[in-house]
N, C-alpha and C. Protein backbone atom coordinates (compact mmCIF):
# COMPACT_ATOMS: atom_id res chain seq x y z
N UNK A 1 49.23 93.75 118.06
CA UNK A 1 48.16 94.01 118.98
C UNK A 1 46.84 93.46 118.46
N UNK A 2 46.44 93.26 117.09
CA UNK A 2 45.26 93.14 116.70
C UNK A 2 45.27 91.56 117.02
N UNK A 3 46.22 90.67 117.27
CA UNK A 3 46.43 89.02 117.76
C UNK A 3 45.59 88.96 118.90
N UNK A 4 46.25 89.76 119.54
CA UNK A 4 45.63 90.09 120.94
C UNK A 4 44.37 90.02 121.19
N UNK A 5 43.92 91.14 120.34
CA UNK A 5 42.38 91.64 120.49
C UNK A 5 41.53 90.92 120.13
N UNK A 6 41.95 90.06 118.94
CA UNK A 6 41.16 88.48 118.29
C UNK A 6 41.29 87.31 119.19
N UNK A 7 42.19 87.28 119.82
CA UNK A 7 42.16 86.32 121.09
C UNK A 7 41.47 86.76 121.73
N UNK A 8 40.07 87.90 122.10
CA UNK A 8 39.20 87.96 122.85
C UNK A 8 39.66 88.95 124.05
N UNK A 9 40.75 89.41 123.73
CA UNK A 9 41.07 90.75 125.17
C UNK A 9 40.79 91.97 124.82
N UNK A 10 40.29 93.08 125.77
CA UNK A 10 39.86 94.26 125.47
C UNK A 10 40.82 95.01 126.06
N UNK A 11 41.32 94.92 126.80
CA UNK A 11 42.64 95.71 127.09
C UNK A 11 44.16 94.88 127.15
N UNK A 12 44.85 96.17 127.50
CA UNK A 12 46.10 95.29 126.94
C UNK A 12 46.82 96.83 127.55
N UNK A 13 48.40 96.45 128.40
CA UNK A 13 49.36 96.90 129.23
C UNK A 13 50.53 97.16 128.75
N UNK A 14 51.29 98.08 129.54
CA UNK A 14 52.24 98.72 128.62
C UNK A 14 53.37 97.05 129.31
N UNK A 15 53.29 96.43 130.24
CA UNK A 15 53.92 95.62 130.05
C UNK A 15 53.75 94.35 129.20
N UNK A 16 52.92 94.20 129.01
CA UNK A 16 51.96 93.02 127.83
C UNK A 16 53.25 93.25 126.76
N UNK A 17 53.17 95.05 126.40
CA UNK A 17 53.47 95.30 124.61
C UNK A 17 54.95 94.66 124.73
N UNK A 18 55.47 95.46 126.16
CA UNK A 18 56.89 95.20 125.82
C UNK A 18 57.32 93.54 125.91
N UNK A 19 56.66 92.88 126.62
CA UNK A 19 56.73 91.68 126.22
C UNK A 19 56.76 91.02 125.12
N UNK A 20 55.79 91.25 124.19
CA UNK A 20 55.11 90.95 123.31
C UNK A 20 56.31 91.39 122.16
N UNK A 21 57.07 92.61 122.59
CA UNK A 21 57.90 93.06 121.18
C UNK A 21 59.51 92.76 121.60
N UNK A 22 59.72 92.65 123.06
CA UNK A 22 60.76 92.64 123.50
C UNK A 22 61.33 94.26 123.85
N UNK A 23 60.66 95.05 124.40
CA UNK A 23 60.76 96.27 124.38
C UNK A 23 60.94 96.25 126.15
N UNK A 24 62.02 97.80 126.17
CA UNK A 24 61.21 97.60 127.72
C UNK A 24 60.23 98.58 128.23
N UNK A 25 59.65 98.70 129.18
CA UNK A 25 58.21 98.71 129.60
C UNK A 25 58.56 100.48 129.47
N UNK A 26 59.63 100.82 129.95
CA UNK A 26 59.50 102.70 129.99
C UNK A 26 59.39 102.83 128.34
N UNK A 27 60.07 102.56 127.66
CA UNK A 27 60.20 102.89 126.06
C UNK A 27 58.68 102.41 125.80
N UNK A 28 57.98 101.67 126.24
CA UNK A 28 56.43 101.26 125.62
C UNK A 28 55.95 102.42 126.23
N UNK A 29 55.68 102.59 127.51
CA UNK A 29 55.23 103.85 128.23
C UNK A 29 55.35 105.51 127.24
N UNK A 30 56.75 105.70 127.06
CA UNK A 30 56.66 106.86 125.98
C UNK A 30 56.35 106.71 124.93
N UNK A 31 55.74 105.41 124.33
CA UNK A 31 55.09 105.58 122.88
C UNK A 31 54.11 105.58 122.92
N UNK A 32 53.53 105.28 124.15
CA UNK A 32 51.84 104.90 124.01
C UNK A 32 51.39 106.37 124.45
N UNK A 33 52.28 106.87 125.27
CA UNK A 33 52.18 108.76 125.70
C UNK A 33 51.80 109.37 124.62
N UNK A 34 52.52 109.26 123.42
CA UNK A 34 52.72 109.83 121.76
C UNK A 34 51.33 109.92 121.02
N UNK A 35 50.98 108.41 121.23
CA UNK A 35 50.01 107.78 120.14
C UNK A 35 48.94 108.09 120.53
N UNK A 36 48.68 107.18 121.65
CA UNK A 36 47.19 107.27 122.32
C UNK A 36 46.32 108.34 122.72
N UNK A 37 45.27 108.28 122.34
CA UNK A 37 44.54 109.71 122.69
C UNK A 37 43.86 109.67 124.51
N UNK A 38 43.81 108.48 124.96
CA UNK A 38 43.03 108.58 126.30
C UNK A 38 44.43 108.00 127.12
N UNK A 39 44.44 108.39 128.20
CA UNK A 39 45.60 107.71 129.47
C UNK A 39 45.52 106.12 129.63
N UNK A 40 45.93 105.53 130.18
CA UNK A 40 45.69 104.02 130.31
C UNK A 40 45.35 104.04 131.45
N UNK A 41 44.75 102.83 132.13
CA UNK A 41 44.17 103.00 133.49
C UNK A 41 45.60 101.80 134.84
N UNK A 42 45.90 102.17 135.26
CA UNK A 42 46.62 101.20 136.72
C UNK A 42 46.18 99.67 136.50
N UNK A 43 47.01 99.15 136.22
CA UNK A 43 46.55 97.64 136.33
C UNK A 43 45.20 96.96 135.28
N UNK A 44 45.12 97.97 134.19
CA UNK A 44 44.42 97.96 133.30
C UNK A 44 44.51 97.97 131.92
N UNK A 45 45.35 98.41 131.65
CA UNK A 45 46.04 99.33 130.51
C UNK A 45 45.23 99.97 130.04
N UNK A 46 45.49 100.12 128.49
CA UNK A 46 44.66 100.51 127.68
C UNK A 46 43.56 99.42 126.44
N UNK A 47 42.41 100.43 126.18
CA UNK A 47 41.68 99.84 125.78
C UNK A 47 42.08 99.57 124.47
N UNK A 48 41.98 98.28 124.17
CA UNK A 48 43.05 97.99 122.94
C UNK A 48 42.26 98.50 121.93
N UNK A 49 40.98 98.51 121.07
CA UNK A 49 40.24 98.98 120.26
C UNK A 49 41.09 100.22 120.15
N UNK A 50 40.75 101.16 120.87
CA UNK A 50 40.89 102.45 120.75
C UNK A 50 42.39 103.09 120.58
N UNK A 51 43.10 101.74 120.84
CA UNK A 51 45.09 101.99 120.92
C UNK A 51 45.04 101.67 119.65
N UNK A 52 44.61 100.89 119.08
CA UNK A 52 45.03 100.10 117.77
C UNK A 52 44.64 101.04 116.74
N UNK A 53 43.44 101.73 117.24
CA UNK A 53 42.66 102.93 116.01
C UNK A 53 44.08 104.61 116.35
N UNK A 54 44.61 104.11 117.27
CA UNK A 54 45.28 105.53 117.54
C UNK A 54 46.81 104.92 116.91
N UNK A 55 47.03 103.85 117.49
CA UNK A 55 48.47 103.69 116.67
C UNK A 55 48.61 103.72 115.10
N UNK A 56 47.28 103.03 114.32
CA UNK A 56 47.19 103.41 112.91
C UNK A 56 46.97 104.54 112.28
N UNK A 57 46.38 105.44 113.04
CA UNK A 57 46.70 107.35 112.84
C UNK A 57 47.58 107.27 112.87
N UNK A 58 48.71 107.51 114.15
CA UNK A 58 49.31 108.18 114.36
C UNK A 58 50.24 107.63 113.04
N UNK A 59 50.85 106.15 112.96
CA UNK A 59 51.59 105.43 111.50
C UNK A 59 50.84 106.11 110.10
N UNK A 60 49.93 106.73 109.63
CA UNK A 60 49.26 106.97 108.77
C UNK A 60 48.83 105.79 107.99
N UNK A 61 48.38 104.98 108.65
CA UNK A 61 47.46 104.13 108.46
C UNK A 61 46.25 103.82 108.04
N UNK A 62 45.68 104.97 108.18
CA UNK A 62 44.44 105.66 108.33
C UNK A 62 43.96 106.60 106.89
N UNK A 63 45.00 107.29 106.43
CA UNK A 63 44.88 107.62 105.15
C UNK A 63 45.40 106.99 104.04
N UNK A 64 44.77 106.81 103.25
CA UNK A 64 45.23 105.65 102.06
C UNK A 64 46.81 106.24 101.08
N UNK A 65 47.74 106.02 100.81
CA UNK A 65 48.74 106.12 100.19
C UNK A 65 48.71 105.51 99.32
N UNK A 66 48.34 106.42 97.86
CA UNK A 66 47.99 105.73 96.98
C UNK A 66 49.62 105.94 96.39
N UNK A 67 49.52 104.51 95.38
CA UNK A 67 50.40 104.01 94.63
C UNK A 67 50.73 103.56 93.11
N UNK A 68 51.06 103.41 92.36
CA UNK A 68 51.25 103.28 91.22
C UNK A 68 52.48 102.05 90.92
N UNK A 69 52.08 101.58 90.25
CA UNK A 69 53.19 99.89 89.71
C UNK A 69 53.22 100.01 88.46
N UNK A 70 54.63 99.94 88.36
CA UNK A 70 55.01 99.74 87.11
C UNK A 70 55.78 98.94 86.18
N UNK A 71 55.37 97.78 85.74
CA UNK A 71 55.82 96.48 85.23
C UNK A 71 55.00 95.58 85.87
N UNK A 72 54.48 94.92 84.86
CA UNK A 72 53.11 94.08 84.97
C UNK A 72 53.58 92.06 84.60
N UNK A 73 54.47 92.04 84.63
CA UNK A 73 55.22 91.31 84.49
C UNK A 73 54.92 90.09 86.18
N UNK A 74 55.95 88.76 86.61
CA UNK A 74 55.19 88.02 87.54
C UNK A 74 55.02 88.34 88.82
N UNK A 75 56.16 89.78 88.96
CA UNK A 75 56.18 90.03 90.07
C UNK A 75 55.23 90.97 90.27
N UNK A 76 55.17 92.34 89.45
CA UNK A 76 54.18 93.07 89.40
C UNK A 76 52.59 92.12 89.79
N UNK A 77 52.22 91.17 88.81
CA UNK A 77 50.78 90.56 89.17
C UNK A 77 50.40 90.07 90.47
N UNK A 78 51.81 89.58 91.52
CA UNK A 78 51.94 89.06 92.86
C UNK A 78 51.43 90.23 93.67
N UNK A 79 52.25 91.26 93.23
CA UNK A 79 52.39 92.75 94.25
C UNK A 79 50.67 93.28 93.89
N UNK A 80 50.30 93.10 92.94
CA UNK A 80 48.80 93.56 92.37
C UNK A 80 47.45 93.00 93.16
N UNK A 81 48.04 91.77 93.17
CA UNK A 81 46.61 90.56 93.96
C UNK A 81 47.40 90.49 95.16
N UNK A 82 48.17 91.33 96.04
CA UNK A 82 48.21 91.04 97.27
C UNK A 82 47.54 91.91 98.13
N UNK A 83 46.80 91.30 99.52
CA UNK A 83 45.73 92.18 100.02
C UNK A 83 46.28 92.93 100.96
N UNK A 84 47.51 92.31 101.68
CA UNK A 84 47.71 93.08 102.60
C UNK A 84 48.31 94.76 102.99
N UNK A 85 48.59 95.02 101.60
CA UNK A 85 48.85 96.76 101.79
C UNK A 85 48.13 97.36 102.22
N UNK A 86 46.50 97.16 102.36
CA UNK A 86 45.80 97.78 102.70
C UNK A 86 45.62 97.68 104.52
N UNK A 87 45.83 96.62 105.00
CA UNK A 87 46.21 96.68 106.34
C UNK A 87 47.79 97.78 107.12
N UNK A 88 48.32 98.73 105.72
CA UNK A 88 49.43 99.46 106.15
C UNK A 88 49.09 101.13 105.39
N UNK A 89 47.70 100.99 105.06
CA UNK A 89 47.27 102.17 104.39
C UNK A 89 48.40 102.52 103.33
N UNK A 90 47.99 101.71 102.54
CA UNK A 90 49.21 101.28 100.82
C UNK A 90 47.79 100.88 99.89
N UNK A 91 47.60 101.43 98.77
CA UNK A 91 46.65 101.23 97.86
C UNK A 91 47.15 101.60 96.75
N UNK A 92 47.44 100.11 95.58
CA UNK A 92 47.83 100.57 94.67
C UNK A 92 46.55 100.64 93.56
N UNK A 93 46.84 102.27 93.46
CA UNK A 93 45.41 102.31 92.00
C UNK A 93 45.56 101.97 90.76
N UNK A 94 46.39 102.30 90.16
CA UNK A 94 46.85 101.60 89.29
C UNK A 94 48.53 101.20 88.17
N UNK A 95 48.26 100.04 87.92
CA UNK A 95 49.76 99.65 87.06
C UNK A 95 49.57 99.97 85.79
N UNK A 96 51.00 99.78 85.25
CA UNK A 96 51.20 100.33 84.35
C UNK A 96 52.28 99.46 83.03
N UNK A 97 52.47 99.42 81.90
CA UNK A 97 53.26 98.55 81.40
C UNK A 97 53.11 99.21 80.01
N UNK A 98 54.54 98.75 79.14
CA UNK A 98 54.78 99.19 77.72
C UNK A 98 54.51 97.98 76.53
N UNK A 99 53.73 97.29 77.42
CA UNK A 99 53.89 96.16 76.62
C UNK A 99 52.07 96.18 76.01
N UNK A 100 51.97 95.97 74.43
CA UNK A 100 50.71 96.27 74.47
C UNK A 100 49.68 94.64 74.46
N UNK A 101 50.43 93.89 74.49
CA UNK A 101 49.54 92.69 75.47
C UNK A 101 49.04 92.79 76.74
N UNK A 102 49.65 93.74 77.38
CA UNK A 102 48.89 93.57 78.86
C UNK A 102 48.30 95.02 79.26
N UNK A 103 48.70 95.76 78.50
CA UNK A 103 48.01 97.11 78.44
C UNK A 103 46.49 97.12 77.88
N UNK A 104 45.29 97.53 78.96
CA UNK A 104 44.19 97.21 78.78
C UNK A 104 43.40 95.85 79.43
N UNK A 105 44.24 94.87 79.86
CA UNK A 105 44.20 93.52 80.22
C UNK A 105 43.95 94.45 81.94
N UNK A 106 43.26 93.69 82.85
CA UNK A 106 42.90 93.62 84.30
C UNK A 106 43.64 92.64 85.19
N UNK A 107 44.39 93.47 86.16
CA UNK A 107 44.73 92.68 87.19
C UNK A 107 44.69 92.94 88.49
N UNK A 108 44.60 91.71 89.56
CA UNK A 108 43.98 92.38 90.41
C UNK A 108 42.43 93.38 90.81
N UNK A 109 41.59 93.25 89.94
CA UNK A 109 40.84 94.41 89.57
C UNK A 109 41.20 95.64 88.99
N UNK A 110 42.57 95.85 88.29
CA UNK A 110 42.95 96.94 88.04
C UNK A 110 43.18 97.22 86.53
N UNK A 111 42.67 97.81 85.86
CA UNK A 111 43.26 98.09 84.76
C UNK A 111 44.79 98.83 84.49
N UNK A 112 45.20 97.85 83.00
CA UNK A 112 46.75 98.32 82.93
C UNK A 112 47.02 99.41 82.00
N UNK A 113 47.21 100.52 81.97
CA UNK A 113 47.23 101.34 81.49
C UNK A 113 49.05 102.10 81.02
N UNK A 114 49.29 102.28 79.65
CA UNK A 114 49.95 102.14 79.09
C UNK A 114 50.95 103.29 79.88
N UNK A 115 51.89 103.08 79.71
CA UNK A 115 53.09 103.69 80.90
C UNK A 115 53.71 105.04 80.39
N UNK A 116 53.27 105.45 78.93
CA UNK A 116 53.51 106.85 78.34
C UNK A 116 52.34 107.74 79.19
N UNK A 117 50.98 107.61 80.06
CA UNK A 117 50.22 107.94 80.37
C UNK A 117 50.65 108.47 81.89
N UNK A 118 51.44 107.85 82.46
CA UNK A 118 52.01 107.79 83.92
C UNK A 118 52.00 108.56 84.17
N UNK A 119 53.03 109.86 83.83
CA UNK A 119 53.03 111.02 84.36
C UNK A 119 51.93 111.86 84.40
N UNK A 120 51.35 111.95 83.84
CA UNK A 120 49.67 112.29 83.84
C UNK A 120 48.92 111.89 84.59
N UNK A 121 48.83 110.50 84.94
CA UNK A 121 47.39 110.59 85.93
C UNK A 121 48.23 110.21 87.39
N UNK A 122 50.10 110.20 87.44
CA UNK A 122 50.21 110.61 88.68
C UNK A 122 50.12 111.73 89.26
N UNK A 123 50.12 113.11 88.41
CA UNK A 123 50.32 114.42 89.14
C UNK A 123 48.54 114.75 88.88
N UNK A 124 47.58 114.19 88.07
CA UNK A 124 46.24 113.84 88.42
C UNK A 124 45.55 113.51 89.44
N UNK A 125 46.15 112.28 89.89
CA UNK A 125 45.58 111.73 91.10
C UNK A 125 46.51 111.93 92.66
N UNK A 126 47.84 112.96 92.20
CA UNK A 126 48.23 113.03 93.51
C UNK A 126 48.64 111.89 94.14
N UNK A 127 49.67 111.07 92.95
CA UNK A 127 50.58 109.53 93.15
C UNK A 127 51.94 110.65 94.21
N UNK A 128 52.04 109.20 95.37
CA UNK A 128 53.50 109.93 96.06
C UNK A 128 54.16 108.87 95.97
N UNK A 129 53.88 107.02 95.70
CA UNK A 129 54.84 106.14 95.78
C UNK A 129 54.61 105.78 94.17
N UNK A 130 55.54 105.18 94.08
CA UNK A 130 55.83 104.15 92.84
C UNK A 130 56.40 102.83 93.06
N UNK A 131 56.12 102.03 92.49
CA UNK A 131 56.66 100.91 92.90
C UNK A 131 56.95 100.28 91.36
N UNK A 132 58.50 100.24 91.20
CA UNK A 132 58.74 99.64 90.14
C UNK A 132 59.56 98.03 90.16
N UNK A 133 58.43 97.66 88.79
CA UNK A 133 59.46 95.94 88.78
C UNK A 133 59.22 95.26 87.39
N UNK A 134 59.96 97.15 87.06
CA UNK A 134 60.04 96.59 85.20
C UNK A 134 61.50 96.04 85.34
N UNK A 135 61.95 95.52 84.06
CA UNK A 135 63.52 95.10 83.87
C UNK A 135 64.90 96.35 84.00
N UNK A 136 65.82 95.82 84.56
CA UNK A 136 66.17 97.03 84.84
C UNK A 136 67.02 98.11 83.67
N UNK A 137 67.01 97.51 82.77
CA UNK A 137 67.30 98.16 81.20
C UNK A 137 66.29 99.69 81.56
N UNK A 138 64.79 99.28 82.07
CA UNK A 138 64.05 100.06 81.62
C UNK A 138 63.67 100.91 82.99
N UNK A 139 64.37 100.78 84.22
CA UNK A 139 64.00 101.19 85.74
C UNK A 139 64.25 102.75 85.72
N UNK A 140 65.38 103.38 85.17
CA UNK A 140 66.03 104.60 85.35
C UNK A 140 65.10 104.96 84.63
N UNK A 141 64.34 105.20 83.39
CA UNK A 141 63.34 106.09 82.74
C UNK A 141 62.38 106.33 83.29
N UNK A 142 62.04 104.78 84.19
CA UNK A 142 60.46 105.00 84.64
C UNK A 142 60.76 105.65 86.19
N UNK A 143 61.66 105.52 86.92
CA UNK A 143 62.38 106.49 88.08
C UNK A 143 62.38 107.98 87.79
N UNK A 144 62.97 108.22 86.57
CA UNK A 144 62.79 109.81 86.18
C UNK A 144 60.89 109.75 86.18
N UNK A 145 60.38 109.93 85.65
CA UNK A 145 59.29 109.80 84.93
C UNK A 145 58.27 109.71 86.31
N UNK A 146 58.48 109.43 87.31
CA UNK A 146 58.17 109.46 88.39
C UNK A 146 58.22 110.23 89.42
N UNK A 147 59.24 110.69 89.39
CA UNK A 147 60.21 112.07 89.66
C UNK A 147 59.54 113.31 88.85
N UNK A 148 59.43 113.66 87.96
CA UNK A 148 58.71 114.46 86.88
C UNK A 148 57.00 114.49 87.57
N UNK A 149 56.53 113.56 87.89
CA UNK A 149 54.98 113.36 88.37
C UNK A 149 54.93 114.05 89.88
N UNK A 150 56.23 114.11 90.51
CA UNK A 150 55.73 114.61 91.94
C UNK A 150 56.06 112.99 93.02
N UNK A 151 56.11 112.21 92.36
CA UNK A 151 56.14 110.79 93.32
C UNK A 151 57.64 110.76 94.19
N UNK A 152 57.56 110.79 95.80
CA UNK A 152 58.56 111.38 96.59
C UNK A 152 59.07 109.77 97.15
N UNK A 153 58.20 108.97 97.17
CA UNK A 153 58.57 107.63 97.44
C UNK A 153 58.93 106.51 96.55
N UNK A 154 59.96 105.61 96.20
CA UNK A 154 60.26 104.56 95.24
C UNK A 154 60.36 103.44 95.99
N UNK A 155 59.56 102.33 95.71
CA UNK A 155 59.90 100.59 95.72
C UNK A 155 60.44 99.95 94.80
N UNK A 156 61.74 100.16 94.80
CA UNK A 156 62.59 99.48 93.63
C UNK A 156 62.69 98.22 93.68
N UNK A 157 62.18 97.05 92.60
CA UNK A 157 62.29 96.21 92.52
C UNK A 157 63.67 95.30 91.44
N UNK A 158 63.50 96.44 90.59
CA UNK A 158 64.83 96.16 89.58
C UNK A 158 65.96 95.81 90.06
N UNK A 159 66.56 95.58 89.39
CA UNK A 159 68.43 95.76 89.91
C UNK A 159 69.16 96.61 89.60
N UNK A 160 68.39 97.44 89.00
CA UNK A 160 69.23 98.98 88.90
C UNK A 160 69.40 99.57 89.49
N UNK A 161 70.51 100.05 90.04
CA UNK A 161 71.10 101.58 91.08
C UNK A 161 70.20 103.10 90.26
N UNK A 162 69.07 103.31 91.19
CA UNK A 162 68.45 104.12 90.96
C UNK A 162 68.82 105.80 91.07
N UNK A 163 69.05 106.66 90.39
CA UNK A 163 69.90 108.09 90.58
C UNK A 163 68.52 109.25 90.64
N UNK A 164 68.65 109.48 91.61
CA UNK A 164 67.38 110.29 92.56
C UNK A 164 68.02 111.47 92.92
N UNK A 165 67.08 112.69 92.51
CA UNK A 165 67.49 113.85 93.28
C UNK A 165 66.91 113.69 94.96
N UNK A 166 67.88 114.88 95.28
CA UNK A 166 67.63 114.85 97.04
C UNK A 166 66.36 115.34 97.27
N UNK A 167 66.08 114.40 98.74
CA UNK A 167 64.83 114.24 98.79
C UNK A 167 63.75 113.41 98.59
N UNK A 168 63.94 112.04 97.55
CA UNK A 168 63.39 111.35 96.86
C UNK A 168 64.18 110.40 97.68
N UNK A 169 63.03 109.43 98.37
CA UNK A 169 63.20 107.97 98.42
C UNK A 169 62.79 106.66 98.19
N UNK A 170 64.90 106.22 97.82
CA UNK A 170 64.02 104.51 97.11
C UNK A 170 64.78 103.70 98.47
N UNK A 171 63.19 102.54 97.74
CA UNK A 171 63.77 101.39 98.91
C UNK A 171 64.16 100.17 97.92
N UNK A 172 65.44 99.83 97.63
CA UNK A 172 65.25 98.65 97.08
C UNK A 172 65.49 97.47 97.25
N UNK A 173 65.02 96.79 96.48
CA UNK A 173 64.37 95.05 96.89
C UNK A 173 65.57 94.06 96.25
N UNK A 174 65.83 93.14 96.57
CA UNK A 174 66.75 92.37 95.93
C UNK A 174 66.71 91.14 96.68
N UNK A 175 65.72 90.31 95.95
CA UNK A 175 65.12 88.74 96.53
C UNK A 175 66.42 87.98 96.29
N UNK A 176 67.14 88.06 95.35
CA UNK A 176 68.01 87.09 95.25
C UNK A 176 68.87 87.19 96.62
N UNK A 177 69.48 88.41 96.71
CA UNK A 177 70.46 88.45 97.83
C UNK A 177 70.11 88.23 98.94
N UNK A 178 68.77 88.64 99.38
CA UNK A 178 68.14 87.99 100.75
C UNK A 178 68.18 86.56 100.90
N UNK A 179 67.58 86.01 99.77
CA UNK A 179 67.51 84.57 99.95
C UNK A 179 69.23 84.16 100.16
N UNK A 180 70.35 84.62 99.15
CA UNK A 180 71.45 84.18 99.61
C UNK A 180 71.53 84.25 100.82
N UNK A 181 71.46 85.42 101.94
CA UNK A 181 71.44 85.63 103.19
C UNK A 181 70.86 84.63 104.16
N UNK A 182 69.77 83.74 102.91
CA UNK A 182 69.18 82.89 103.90
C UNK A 182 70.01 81.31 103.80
N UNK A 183 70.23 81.31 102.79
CA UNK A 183 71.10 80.10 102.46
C UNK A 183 72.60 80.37 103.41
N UNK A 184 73.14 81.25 103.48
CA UNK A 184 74.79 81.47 104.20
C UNK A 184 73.94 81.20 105.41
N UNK A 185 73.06 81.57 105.89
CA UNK A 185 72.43 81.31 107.69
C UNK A 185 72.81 79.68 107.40
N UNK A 186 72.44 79.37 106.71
CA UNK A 186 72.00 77.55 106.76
C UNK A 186 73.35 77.02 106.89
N UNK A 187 74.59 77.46 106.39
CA UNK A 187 75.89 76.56 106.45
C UNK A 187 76.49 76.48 107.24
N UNK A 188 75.67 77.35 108.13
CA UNK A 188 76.64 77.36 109.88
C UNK A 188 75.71 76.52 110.85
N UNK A 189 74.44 76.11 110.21
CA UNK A 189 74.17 74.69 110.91
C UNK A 189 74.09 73.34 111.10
């Protein structure tokens, strides 16, 4: 929707969205019921400003979800200097690493702060995600250790099968196998 709104339109229709997402128009109708705080108008829709500020509430968008990284390593520094989490109310405050070359070193604007400290200034600052992309020798300690802090959300980057009590969720990442996924697409053309 925000494409939209930069293309210079101020409103925008529940048939526009479903177009736009491939949705159909009743299923757009009951979400915009959900989200939106004002009705839409007949042949008008809604005022997109005010949809876009209500759909990012209602997604928690709106309140920052702060985060914590751990492994400072090439992927960690990518995930560090990237801006767009903050367009999904994702803010990582700060990383973390065992390595004492980069412990103390700034990235991203962030200082790296040594990873025996973790559990401390996550149940400090009221950390709920973690996002790990140390090696995976070292993923299961810093998973507990995270777990121990109160952190209810995981971005697993490792390749380790992460063992989580119930309740605790990981999402994990595995670039290699996607990309295979993208390469097997390619042999059938």
């Amino acid at each position: 929707m925000k494409e939209y709104a930069n293309a210079g339109n101020t409103h925008i229709s529940a048939p526009v969205i479903a177009k736009i997402f491939a949705y159909t128009e009743i299923q757009v109708r009951k979400d915009l019921a959900m989200v939106s705080s004002v009705p839409g108008t007949p042949r008008t829709g809604f005022e997109i400003g005010r949809l876009i500020a209500d759909t990012e509430r209602a997604l928690g968008y709106t309140e920052p979800n702060r985060a914590v990284l751990i492994g400072v390593g090439f992927l960690g520094h990518a995930l560090l200097n990237f801006e767009g989490f903050k367009d999904y109310g994702i803010e990582i405050t700060c990383p973390f690493d065992i390595s004492p070359e980069k412990i103390g070193t700034v990235v991203g604007g962030r200082t790296v702060l040594d990873v025996s400290s973790l559990k401390e200034y996550c149940e400090k600052n009221k950390i709920r995600i973690g996002i790990i992309t140390t090696p995976q020798s070292n993923a299961q300690a810093v998973c507990d250790s995270l777990v121990e802090a109160g952190v209810i959300a995981i971005w697993n980057f490792s390749l380790s099968h992460l063992a989580v009590p119930r309740g605790i969720l990981v999402q994990n990442e595995n670039m290699a196998a996607n990309l295979a996924m993208l390469i097997n697409h390619l042999k059938d053309r």
